[in-house]
C-alpha atoms as a PDB file:
ATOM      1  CA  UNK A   1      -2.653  19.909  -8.216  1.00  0.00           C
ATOM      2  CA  UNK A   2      -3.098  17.907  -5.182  1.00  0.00           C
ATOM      3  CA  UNK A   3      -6.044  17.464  -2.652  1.00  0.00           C
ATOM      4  CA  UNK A   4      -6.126  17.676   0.772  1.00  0.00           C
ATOM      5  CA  UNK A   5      -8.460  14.944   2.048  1.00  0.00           C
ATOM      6  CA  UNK A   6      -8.961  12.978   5.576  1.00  0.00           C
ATOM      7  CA  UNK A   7      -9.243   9.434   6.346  1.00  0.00           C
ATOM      8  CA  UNK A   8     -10.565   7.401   9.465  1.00  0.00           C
ATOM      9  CA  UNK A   9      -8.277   4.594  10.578  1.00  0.00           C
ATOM     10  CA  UNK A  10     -10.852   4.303  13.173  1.00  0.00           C
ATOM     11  CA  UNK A  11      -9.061   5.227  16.156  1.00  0.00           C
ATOM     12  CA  UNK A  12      -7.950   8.448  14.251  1.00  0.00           C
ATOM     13  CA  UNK A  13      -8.605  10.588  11.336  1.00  0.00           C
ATOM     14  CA  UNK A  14      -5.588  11.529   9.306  1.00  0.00           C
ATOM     15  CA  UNK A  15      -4.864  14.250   7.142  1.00  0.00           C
ATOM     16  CA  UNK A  16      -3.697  13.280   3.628  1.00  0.00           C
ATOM     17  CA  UNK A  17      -2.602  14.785   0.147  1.00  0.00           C
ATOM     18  CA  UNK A  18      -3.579  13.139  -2.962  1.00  0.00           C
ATOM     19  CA  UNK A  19      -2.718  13.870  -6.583  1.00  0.00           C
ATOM     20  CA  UNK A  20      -4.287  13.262  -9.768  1.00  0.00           C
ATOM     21  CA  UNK A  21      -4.456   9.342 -10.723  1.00  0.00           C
ATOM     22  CA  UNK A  22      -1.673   9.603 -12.918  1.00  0.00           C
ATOM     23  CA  UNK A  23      -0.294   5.736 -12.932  1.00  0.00           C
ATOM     24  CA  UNK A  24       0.840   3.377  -9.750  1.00  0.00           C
ATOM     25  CA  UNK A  25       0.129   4.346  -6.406  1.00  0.00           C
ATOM     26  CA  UNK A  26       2.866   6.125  -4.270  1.00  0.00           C
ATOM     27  CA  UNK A  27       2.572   6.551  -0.405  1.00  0.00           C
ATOM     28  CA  UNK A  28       4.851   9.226   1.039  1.00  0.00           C
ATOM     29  CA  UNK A  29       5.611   8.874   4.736  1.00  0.00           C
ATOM     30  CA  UNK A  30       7.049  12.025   6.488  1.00  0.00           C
ATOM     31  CA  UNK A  31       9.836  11.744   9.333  1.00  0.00           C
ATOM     32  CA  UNK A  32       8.496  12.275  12.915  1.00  0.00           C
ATOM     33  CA  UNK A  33       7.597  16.009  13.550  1.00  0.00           C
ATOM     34  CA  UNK A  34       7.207  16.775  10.076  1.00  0.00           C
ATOM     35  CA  UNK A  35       4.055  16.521   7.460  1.00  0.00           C
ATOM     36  CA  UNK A  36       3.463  16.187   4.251  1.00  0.00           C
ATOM     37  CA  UNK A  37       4.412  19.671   2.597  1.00  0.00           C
ATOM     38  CA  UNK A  38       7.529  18.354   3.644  1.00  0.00           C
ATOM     39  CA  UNK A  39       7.541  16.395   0.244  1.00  0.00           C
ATOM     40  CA  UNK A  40       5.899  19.550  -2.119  1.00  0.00           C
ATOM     41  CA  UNK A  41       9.677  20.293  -3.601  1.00  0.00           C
ATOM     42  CA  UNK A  42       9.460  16.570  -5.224  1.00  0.00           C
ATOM     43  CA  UNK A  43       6.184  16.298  -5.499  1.00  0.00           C
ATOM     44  CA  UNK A  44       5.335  18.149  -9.019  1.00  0.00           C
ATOM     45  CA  UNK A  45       8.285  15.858 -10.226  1.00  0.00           C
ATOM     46  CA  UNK A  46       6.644  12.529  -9.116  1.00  0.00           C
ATOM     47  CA  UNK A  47       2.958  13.246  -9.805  1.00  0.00           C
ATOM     48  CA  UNK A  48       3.645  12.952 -13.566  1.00  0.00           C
ATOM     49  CA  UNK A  49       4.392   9.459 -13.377  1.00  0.00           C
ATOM     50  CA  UNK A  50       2.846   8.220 -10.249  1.00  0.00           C
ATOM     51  CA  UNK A  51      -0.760   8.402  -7.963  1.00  0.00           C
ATOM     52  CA  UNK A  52       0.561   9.833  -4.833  1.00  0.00           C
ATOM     53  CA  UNK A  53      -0.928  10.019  -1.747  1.00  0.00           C
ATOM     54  CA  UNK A  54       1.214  11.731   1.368  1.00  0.00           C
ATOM     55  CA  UNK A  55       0.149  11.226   4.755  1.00  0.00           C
ATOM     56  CA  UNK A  56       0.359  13.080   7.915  1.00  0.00           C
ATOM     57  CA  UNK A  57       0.739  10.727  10.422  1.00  0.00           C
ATOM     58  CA  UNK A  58      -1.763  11.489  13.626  1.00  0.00           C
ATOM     59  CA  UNK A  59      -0.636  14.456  15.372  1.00  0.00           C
ATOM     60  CA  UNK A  60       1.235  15.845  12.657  1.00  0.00           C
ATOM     61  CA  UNK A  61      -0.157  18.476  10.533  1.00  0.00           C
ATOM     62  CA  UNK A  62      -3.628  18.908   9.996  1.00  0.00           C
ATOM     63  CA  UNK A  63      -4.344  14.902  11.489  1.00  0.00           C
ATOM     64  CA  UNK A  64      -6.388  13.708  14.525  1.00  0.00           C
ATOM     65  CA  UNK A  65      -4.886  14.149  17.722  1.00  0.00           C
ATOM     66  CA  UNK A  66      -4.408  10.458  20.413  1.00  0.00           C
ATOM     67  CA  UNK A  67      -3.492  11.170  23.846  1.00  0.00           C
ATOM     68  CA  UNK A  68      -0.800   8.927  24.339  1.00  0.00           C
ATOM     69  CA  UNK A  69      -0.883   6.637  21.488  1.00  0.00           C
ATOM     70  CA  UNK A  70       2.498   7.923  19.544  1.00  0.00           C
ATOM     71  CA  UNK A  71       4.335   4.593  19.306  1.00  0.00           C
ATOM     72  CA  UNK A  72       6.008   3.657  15.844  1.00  0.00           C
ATOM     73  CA  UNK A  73       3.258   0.623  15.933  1.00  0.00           C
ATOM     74  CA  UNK A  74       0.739   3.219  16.350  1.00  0.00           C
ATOM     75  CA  UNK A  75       1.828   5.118  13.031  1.00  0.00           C
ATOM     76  CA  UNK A  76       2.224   1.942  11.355  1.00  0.00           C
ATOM     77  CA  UNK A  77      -0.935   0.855  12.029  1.00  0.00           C
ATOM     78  CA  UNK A  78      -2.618   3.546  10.626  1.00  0.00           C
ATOM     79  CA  UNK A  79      -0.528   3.336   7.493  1.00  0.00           C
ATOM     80  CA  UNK A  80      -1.755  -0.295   7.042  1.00  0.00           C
ATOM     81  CA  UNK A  81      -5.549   1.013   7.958  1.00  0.00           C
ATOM     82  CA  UNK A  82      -5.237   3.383   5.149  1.00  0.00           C
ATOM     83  CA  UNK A  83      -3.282   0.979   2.313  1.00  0.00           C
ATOM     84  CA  UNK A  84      -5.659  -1.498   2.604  1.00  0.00           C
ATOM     85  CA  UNK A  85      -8.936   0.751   2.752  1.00  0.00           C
ATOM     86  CA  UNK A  86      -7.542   2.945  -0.186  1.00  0.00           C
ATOM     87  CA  UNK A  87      -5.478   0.313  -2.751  1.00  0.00           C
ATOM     88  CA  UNK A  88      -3.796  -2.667  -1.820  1.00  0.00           C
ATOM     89  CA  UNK A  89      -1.127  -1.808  -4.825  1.00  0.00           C
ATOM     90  CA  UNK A  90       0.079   1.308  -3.113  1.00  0.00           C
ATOM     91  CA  UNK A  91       4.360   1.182  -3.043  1.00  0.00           C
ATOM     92  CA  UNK A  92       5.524   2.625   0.494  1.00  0.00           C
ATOM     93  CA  UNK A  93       8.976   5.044   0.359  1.00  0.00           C
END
């Protein structure tokens, strides 16, 4: 049901999970020190209604490692890298 895929901010390549295309875009955004199977009890739920993409941010899960570059503006950065190479309509939770 959903696809593990990567993604190159550039600096980075992160890890990602996306389901089928099954309406608007959803971006799931883990806490710090977790990944995105953190999310695959709500998943199934959401996929019905919604395209969802979940992110591992870099050096979580199975994403790129940075030495020192672990700031909250780092993560957000590549979050922004990825919404606007992927779909500028994608709804961040």
């Amino acid at each position: 049901m959903f696809t593990e895929r990567r993604f190159n901010t550039g600096n980075v390549e992160l890890n990602f999970a996306e389901g089928p295309s099954n309406g608007n875009a959803l971006v799931m955004l883990h806490g710090i020190s977790n990944w995105w199977r953190h999310f695959l009890p709500i998943m199934p739920a959401l996929c019905f209604r919604h395209h969802i993409h979940a992110l591992d941010f870099r050096g979580c899960g199975h994403s790129g490692r940075m030495p020192g570059a672990y700031s909250i503006a780092d993560y957000a950065a590549d979050v922004i890298a990825f919404i606007e190479k992927t779909s500028p309509n994608l709804s961040i939770f």
